[in-house]
C-alpha atoms as a PDB file:
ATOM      1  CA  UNK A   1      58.765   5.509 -46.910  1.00  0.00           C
ATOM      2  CA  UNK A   2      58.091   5.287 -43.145  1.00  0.00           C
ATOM      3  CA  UNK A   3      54.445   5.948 -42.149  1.00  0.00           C
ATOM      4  CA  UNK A   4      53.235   5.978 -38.729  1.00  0.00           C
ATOM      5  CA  UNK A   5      49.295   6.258 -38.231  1.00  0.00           C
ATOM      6  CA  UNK A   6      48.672   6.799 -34.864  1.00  0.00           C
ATOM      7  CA  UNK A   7      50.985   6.361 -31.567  1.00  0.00           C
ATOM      8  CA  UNK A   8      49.825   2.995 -30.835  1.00  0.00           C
ATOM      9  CA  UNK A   9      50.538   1.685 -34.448  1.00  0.00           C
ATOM     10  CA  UNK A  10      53.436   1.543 -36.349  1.00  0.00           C
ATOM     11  CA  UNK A  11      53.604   0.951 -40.055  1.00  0.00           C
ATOM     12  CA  UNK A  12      56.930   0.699 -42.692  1.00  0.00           C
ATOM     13  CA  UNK A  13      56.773   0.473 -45.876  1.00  0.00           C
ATOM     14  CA  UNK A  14      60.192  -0.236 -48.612  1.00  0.00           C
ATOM     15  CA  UNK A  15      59.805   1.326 -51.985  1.00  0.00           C
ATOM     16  CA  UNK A  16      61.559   0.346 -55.361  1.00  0.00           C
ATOM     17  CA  UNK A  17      60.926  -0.045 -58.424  1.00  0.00           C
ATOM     18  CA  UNK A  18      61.561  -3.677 -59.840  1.00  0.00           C
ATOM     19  CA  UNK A  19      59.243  -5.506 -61.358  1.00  0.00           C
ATOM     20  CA  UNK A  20      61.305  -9.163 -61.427  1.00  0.00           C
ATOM     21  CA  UNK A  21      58.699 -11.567 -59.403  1.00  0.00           C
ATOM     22  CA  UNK A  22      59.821 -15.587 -59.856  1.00  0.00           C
ATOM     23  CA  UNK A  23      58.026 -18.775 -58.134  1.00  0.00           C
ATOM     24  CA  UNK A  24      58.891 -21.400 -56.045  1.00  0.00           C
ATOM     25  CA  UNK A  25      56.966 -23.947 -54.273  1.00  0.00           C
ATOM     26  CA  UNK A  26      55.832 -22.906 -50.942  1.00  0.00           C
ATOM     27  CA  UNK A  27      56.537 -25.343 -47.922  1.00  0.00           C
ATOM     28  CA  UNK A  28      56.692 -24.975 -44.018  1.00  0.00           C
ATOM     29  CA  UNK A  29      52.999 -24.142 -44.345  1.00  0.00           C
ATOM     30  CA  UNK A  30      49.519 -25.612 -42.101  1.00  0.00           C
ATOM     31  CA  UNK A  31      46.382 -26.897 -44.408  1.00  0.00           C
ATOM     32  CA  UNK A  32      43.485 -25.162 -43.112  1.00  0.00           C
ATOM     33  CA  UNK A  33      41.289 -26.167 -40.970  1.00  0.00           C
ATOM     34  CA  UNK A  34      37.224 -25.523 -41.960  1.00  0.00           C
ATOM     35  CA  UNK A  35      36.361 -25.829 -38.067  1.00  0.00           C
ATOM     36  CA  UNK A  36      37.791 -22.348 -37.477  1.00  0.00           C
ATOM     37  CA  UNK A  37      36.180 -19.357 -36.665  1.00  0.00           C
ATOM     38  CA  UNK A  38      37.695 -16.113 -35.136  1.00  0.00           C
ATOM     39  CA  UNK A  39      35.279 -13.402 -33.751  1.00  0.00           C
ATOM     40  CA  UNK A  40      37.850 -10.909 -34.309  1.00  0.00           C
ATOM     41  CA  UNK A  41      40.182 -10.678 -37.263  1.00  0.00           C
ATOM     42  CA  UNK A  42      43.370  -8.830 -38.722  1.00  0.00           C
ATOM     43  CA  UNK A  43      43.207  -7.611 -42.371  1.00  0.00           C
ATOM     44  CA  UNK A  44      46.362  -7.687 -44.469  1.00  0.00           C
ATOM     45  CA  UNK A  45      46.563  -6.399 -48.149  1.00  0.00           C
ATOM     46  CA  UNK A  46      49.068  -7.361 -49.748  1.00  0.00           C
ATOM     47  CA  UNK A  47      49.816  -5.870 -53.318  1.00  0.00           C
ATOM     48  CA  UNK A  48      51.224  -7.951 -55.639  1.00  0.00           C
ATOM     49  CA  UNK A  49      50.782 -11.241 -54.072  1.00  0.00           C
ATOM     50  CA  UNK A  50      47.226 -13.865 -54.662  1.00  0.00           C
ATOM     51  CA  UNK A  51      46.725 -16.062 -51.981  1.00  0.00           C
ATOM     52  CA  UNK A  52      45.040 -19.612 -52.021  1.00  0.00           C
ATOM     53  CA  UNK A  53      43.554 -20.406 -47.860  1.00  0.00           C
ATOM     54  CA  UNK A  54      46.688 -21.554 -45.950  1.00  0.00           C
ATOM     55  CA  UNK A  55      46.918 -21.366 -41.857  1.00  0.00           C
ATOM     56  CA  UNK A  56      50.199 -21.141 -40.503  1.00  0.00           C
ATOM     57  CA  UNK A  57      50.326 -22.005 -36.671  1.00  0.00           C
ATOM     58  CA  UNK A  58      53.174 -22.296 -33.727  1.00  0.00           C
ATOM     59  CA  UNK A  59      51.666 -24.869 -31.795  1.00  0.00           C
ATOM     60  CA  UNK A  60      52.172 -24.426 -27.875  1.00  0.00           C
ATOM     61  CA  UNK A  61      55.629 -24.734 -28.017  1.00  0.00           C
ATOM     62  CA  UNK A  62      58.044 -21.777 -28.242  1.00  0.00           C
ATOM     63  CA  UNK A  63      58.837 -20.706 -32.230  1.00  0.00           C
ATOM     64  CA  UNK A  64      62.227 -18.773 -31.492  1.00  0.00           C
ATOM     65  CA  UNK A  65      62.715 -15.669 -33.050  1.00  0.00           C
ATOM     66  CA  UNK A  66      66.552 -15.057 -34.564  1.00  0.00           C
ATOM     67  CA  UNK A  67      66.779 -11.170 -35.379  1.00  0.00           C
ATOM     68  CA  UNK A  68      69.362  -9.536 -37.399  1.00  0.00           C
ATOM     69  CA  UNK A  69      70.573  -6.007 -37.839  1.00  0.00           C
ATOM     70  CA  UNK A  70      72.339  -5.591 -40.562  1.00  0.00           C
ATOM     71  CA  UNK A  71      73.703  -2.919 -43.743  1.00  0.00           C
ATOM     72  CA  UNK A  72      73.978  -3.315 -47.093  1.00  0.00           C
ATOM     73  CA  UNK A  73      76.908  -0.178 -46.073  1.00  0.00           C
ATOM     74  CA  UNK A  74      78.512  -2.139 -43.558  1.00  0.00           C
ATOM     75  CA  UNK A  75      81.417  -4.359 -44.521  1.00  0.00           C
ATOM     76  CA  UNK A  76      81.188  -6.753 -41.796  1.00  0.00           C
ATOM     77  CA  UNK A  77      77.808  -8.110 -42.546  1.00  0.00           C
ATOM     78  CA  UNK A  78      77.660  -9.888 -46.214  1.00  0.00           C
ATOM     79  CA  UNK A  79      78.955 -13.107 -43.649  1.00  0.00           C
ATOM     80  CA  UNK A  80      75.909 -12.553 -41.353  1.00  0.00           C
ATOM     81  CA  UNK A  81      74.180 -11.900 -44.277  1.00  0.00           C
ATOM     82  CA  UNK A  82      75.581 -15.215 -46.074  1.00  0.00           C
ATOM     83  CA  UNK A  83      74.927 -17.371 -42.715  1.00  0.00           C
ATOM     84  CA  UNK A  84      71.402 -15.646 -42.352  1.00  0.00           C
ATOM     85  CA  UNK A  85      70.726 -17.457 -45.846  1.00  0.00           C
ATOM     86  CA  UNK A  86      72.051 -20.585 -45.005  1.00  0.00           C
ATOM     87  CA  UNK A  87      68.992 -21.433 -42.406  1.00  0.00           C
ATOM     88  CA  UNK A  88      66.597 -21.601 -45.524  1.00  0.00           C
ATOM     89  CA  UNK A  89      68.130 -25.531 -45.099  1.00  0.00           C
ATOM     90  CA  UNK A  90      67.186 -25.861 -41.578  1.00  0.00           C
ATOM     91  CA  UNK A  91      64.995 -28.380 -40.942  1.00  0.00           C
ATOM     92  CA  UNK A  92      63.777 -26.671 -38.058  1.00  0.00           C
ATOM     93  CA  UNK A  93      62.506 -23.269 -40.016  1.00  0.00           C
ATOM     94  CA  UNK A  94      59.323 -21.947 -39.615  1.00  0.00           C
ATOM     95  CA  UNK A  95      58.376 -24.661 -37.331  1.00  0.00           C
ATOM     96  CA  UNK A  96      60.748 -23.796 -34.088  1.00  0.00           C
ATOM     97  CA  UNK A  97      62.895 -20.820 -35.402  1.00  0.00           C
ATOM     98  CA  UNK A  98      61.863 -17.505 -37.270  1.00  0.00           C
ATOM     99  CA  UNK A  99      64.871 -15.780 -38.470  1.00  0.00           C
ATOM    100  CA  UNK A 100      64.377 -12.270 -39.232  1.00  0.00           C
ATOM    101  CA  UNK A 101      66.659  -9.559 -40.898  1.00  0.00           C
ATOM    102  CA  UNK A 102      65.938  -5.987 -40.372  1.00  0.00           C
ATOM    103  CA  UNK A 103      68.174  -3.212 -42.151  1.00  0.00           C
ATOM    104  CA  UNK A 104      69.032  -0.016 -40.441  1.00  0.00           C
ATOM    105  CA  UNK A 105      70.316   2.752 -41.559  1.00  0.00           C
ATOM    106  CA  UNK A 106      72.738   4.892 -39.413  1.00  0.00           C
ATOM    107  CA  UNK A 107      75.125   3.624 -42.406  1.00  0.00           C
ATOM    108  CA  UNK A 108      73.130   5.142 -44.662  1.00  0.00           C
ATOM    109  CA  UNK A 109      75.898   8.330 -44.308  1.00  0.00           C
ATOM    110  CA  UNK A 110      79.049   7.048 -45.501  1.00  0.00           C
ATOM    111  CA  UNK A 111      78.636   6.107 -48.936  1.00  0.00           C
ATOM    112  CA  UNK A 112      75.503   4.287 -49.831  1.00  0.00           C
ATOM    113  CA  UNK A 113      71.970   4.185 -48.865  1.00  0.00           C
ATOM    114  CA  UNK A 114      70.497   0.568 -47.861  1.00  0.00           C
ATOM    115  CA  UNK A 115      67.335   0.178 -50.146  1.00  0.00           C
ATOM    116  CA  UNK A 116      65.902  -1.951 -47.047  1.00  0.00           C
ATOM    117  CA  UNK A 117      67.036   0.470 -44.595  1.00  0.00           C
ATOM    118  CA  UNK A 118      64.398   1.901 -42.378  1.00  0.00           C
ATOM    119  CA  UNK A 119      64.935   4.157 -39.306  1.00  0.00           C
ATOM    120  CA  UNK A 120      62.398   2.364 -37.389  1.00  0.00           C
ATOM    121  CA  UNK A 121      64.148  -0.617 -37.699  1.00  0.00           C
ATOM    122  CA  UNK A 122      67.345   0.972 -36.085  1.00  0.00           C
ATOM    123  CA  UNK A 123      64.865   2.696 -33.467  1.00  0.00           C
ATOM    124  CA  UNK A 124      63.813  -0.962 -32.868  1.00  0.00           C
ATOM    125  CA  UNK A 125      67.568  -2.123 -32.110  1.00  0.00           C
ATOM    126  CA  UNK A 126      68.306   1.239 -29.700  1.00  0.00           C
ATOM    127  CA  UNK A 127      65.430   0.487 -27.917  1.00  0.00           C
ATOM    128  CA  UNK A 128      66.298  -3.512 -27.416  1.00  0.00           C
ATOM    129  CA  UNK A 129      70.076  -1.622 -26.377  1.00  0.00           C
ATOM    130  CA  UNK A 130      68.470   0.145 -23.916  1.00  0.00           C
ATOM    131  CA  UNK A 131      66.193  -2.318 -22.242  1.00  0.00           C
ATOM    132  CA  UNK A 132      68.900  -5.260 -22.096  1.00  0.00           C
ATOM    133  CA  UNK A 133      71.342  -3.300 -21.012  1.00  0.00           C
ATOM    134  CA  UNK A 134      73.632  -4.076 -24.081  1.00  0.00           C
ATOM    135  CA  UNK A 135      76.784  -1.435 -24.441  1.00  0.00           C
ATOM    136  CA  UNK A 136      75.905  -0.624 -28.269  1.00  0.00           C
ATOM    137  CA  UNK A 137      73.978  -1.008 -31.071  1.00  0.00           C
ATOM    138  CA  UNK A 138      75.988  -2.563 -33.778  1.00  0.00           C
ATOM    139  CA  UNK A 139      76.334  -4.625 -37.148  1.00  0.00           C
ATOM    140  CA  UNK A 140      75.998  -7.215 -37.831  1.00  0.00           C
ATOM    141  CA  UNK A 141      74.095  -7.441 -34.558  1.00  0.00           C
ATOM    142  CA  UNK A 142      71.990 -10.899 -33.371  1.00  0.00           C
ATOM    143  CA  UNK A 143      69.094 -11.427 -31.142  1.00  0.00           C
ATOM    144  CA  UNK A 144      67.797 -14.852 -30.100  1.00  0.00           C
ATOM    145  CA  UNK A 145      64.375 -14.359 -28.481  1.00  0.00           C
ATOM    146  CA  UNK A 146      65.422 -10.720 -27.814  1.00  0.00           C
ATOM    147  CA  UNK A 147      68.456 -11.789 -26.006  1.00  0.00           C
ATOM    148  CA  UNK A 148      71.804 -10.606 -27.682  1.00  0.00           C
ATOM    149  CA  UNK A 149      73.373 -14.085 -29.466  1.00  0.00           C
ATOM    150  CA  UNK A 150      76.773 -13.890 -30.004  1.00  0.00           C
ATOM    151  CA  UNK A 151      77.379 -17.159 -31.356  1.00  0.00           C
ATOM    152  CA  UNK A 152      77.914 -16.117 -34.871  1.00  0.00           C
ATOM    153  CA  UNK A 153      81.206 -14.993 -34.094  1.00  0.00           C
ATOM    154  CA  UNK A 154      82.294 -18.434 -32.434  1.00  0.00           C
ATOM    155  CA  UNK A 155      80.695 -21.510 -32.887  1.00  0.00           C
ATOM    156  CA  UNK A 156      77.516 -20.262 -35.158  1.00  0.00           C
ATOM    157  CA  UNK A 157      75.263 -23.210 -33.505  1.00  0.00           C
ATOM    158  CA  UNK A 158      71.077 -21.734 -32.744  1.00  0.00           C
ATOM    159  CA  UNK A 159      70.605 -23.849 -29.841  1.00  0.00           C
ATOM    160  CA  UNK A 160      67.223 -23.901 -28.741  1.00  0.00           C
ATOM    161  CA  UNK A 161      65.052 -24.285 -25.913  1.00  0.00           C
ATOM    162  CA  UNK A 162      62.375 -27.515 -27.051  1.00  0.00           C
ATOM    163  CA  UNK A 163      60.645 -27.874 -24.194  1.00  0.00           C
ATOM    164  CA  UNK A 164      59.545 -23.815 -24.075  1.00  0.00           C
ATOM    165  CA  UNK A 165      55.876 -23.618 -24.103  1.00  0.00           C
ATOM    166  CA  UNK A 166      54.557 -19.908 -24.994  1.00  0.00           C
ATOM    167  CA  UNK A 167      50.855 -21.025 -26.290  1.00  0.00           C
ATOM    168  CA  UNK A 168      49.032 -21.093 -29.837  1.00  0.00           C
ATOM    169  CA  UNK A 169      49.583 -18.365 -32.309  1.00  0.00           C
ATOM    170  CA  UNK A 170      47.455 -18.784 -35.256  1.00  0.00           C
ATOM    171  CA  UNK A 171      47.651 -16.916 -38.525  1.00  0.00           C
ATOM    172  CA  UNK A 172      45.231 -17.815 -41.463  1.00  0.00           C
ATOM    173  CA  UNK A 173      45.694 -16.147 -45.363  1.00  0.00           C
ATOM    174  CA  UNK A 174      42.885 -15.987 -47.296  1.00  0.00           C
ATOM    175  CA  UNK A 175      43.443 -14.381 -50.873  1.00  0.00           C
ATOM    176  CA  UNK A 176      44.078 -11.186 -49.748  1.00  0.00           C
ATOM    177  CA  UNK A 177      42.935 -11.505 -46.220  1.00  0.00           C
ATOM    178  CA  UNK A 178      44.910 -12.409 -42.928  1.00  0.00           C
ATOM    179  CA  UNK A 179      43.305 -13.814 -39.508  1.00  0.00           C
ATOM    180  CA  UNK A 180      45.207 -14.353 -36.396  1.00  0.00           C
ATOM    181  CA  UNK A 181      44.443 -15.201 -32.730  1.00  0.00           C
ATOM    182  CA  UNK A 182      46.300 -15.924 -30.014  1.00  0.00           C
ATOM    183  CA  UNK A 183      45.695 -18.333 -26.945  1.00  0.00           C
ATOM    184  CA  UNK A 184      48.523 -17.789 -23.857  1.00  0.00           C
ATOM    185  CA  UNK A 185      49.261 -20.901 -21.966  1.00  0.00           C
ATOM    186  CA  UNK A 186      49.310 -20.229 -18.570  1.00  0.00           C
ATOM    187  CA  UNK A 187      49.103 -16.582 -16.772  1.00  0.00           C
ATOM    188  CA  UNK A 188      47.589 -14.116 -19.522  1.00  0.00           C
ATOM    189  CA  UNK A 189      50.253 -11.483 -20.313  1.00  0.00           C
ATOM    190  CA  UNK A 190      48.273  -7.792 -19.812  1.00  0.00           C
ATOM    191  CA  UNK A 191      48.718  -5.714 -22.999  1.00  0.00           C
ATOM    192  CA  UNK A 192      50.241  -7.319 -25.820  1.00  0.00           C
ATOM    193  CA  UNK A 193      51.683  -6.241 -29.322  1.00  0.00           C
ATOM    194  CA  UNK A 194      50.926  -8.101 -32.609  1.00  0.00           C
ATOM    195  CA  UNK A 195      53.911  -7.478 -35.496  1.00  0.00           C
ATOM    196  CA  UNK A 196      53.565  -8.079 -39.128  1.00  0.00           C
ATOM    197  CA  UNK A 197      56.475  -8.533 -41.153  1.00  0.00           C
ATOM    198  CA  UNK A 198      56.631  -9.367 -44.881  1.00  0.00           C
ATOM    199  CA  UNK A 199      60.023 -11.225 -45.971  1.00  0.00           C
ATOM    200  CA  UNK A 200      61.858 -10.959 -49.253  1.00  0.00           C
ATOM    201  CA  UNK A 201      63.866 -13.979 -50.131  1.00  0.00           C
ATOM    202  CA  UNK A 202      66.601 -13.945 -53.551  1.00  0.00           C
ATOM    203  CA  UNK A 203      66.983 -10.581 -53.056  1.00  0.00           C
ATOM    204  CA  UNK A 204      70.409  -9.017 -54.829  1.00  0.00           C
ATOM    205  CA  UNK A 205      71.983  -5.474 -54.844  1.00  0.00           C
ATOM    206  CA  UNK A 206      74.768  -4.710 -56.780  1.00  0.00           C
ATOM    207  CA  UNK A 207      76.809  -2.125 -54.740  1.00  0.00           C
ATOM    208  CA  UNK A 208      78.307   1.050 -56.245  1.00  0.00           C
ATOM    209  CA  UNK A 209      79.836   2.904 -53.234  1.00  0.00           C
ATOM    210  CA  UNK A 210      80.992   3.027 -49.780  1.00  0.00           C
ATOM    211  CA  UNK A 211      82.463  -0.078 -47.841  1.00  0.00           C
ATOM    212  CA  UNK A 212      80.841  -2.437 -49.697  1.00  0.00           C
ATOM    213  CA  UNK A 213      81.516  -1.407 -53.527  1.00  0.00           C
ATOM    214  CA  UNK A 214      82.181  -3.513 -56.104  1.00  0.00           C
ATOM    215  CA  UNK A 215      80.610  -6.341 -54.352  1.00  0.00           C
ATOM    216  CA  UNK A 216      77.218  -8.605 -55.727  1.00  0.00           C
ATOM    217  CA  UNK A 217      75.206  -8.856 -52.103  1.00  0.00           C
ATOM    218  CA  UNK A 218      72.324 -11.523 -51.693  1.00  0.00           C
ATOM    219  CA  UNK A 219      69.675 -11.181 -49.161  1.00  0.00           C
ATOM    220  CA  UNK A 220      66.896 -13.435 -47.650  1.00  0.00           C
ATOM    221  CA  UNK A 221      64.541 -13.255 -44.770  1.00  0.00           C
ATOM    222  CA  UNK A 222      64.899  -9.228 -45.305  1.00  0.00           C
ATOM    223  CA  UNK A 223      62.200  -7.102 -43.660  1.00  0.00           C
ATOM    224  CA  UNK A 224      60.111  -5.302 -47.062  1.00  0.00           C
ATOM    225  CA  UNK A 225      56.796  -4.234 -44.846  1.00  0.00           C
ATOM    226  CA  UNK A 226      56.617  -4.197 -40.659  1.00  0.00           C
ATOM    227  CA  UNK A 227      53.712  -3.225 -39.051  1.00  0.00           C
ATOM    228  CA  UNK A 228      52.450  -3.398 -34.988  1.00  0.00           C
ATOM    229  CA  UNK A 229      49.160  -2.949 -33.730  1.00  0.00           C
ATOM    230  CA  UNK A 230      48.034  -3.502 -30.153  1.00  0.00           C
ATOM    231  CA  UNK A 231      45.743  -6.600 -29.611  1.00  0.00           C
ATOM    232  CA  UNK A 232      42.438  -7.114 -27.667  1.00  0.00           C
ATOM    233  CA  UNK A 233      41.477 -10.043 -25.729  1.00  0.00           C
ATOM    234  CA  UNK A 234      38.948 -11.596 -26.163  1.00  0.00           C
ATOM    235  CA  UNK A 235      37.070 -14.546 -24.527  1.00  0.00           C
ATOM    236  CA  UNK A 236      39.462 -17.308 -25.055  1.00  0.00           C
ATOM    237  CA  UNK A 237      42.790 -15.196 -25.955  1.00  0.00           C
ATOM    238  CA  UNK A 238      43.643 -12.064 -27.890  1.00  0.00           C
ATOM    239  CA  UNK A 239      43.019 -10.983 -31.221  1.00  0.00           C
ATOM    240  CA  UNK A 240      43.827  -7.654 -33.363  1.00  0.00           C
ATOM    241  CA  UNK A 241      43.235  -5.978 -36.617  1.00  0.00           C
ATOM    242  CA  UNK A 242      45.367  -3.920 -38.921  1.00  0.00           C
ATOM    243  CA  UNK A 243      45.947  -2.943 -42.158  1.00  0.00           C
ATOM    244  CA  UNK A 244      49.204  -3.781 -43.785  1.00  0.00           C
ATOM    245  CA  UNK A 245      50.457  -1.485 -46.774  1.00  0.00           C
ATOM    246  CA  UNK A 246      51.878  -2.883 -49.836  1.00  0.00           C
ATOM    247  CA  UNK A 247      54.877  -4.582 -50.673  1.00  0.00           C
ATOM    248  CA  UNK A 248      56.386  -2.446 -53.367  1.00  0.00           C
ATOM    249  CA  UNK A 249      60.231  -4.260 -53.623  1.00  0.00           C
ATOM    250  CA  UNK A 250      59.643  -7.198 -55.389  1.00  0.00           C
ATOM    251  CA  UNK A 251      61.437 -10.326 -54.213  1.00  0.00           C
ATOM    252  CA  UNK A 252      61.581 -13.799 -55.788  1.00  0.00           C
ATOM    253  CA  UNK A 253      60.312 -15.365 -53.107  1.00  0.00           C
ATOM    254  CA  UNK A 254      58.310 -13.964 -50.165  1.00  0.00           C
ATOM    255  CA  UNK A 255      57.429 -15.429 -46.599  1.00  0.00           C
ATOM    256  CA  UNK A 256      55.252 -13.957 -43.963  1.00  0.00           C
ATOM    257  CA  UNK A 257      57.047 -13.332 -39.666  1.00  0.00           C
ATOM    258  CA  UNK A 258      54.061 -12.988 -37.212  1.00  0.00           C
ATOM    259  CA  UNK A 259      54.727 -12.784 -33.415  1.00  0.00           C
ATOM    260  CA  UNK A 260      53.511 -11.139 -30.268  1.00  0.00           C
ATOM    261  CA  UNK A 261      55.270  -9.505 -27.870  1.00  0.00           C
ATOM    262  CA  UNK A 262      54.517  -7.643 -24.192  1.00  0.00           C
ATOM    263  CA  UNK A 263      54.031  -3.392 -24.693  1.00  0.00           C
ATOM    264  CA  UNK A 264      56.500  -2.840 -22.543  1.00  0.00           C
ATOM    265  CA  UNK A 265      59.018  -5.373 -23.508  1.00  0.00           C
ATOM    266  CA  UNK A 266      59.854  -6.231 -27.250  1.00  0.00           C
ATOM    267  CA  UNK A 267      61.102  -9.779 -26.612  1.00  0.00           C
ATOM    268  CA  UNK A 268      58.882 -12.447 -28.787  1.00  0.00           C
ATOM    269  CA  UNK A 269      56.880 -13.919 -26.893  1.00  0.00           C
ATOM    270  CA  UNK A 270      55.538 -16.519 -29.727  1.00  0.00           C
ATOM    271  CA  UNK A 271      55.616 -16.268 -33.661  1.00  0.00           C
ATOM    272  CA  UNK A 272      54.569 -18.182 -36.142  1.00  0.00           C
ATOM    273  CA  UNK A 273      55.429 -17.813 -40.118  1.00  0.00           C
ATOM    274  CA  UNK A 274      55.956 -19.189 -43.670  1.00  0.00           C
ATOM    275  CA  UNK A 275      56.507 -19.026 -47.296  1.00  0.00           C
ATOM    276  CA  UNK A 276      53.479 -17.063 -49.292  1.00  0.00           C
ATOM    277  CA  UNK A 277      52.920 -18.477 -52.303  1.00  0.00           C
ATOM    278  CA  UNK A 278      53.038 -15.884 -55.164  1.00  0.00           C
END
């Protein structure tokens, strides 16, 4: 179900019914600091999930931001999809590099419906085709840091920029509560956009039709909740508030993408994440 509230916030929920919910032991994540206040907050609700305080923060240098577009009803992406999983074992996760994978669904039509599909999500890749100038939207489909990355179909090597500075994106969980702030390094950016994006990790799908049929297909880092909301600045950076909706698909294991981003541009600007302990 796709819900938008207003024009200046968007909000997806996934539905399905499963009820499986495993544990694992959370890493990748900041202790909190008691020193901490934030004027302003953002409110998250998660349903289903108890949190214990943790603060997850970027630091001033750059966290990169590796999107994926992929389809459970596209052929050529259980190898993205496979790869994609593989960066669970990279050292540098969650510290310098986000991966992210969002499901579209304009394969929806020939044979069988993505449960992680959302149309904004495909929205979100047309409009990143538009502004970059790219020939087509496609799957599987990479961007690094909203640039198109073709390196999965050569050498499959994220590079990264280490010396990027972007400023501090802070995010705390508390229970059921989320607080973030921003502080830019450098030139303040005017407006800027805050997104929220619950992962699902362990997920599997059994496929029954179309390209894909017949085949056992394991997800991680899959988008189950996005939400953007503009932020406000405040004295010594930006905040914003929002309310998330549930997470109604179930995963194993769950993390938690937060970055920022110009209106007018949807390249991350600075993220921050980790795993949410269940």
């Amino acid at each position: 179900m796709i819900t938008a509230r207003d024009s200046s916030c968007l909000q997806v929920n996934l539905i399905q019914a499963d009820n499986q919910i495993m544990q694992r032991r959370p890493d990748g994540r900041y202790p909190h600091p008691l020193a901490v206040f934030l004027p302003m907050f953002l409110c998250v609700v998660f349903t289903g999930f108890s949190f214990a305080a943790d603060v997850f923060q970027s630091g001033t240098q750059r966290v990169h931001v590796l999107e994926l577009y992929t389809s459970e009803g596209c052929s050529s992406c259980p190898p993205a999809d496979h790869w994609l999983s593989g960066l669970k074992e990279d050292d540098r996760l969650w510290r310098e590099l986000i991966p992210i994978a969002f499901h579209v669904d304009y394969w929806n039509d020939i044979g069988w419906r993505d449960r992680f599909s959302s149309h904004v999500f495909s929205e979100r890749q047309r409009r990143y085709a538009r502004d970059k100038g790219l020939a087509t939207v496609y799957t599987p489909g990479f961007l690094l840091d909203g640039r198109e990355w073709r390196s999965f179909f050569g050498l499959r090597k994220v590079t990264l920029d280490a010396d990027a500075g972007a400023g501090n994106l802070m995010v705390r969980l508390d229970q059921q509560t989320v607080q973030a702030s921003y502080q830019p390094e450098g030139r303040e950016p005017a407006r800027l956009v805050l997104n929220i994006a619950v992962l699902g990790f362990d997920l599997v799908t059994r496929v029954e039709a179309g390209e894909n049929r017949g085949k056992q297909l394991k997800h991680d880092f899959t988008v189950l909740s996005y939400k953007t909301a503009p932020m406000s600045a405040a004295e010594d950076g930006y905040t914003g508030t929002m309310q998330l909706p549930p997470v109604t698909i179930n995963a194993p294991q769950s993390g938690i993408a937060v970055w920022i981003n110009n209106e007018d541009d949807l390249t991350p600007l600075q993220a921050t994440g980790g795993w949410i302990k269940q």
